[in-house]
Protein backbone atom coordinates (compact mmCIF):
# COMPACT_ATOMS: atom_id res chain seq x y z
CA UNK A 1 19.19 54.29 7.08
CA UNK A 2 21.62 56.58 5.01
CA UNK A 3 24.19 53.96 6.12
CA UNK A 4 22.83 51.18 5.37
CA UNK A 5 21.80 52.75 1.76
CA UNK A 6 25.63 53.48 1.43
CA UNK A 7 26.41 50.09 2.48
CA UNK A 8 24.33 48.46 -0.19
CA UNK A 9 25.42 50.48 -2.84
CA UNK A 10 29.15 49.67 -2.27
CA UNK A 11 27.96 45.95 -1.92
CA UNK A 12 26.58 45.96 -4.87
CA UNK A 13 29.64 48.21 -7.05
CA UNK A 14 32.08 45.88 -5.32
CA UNK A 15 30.40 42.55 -6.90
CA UNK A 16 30.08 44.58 -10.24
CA UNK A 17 33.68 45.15 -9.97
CA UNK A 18 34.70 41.73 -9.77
CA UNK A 19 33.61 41.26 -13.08
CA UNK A 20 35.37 43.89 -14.14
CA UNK A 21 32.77 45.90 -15.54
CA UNK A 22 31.72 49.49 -14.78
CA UNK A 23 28.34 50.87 -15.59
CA UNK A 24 28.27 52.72 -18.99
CA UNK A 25 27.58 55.96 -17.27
CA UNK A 26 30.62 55.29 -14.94
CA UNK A 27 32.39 54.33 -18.46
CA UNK A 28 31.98 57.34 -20.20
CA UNK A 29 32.30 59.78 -17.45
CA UNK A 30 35.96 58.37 -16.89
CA UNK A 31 36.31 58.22 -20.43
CA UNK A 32 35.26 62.20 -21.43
CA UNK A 33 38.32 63.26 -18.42
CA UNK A 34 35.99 63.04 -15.55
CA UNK A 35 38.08 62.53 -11.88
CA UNK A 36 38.14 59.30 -10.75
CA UNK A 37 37.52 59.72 -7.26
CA UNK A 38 34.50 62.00 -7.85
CA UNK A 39 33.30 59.38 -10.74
CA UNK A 40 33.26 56.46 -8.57
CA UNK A 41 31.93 58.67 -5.26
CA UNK A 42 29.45 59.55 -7.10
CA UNK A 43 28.01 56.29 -8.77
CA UNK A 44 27.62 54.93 -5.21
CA UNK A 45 25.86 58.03 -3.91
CA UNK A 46 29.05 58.70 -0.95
CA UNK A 47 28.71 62.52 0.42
CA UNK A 48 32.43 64.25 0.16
CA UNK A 49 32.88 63.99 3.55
CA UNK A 50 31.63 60.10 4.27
CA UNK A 51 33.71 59.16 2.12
CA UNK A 52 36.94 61.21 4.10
CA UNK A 53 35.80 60.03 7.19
CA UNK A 54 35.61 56.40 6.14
CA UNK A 55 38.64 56.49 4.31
CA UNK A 56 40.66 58.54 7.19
CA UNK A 57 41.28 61.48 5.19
CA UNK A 58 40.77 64.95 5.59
CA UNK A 59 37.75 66.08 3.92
CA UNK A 60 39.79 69.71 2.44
CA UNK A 61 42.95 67.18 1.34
CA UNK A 62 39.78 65.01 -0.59
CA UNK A 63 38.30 67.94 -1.87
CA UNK A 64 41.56 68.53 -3.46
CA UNK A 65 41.71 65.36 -4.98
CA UNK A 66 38.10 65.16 -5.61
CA UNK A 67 38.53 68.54 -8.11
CA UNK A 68 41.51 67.61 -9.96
CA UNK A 69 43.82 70.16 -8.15
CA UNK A 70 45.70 67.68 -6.55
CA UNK A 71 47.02 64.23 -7.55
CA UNK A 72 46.55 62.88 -4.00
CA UNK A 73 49.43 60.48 -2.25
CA UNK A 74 49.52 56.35 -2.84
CA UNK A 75 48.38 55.80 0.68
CA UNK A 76 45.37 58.30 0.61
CA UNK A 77 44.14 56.93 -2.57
CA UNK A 78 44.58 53.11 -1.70
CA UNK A 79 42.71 54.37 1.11
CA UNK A 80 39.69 55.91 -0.28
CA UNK A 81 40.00 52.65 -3.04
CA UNK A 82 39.45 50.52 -0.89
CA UNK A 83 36.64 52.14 0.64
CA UNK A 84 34.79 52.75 -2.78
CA UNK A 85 35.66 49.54 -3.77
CA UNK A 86 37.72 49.77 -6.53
CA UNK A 87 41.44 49.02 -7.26
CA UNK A 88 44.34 51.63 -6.82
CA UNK A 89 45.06 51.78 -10.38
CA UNK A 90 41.30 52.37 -11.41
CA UNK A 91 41.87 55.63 -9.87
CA UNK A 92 45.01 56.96 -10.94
């Protein structure tokens, strides 16, 4: 059920995102400095560790990235883009 919740949610954030639009919530979280990977992780409700394992990452390289402490690499970030739905550069 989790799953399918999950599945759902980035439906629904993907269509959103094809209008270019972002929930105000999402908006001012990025805005005020808030991570972009945690930001968008947590709009669609994605655990830490889904999200790794969907996006073939390592969940402690994510974390990383997650908390700020690490930039993370183009191809770990286009990964993890595409699986919250989002564009490369919405995360960088």
């Amino acid at each position: 059920l989790q799953a399918l919740d999950d599945a759902e949610a980035r439906a629904a954030f993907r269509q959103s995102n094809d209008q270019e639009t972002f929930p105000t919530d999402v908006a001012r979280s990025l805005l005020s400095g808030g991570r972009p990977v945690k930001v968008f992780r947590k709009y669609i409700k994605l655990s830490l560790s889904v999200l790794a394992k969907q996006s073939d990452v390592s969940v402690p390289y994510l974390c990383e990235t997650d908390i700020g402490r690490k930039p993370g690499s183009t191809k770990a970030l286009s990964a993890v883009a595409k699986t919250l739905g989002v564009t490369l550069e919405d995360l960088i």
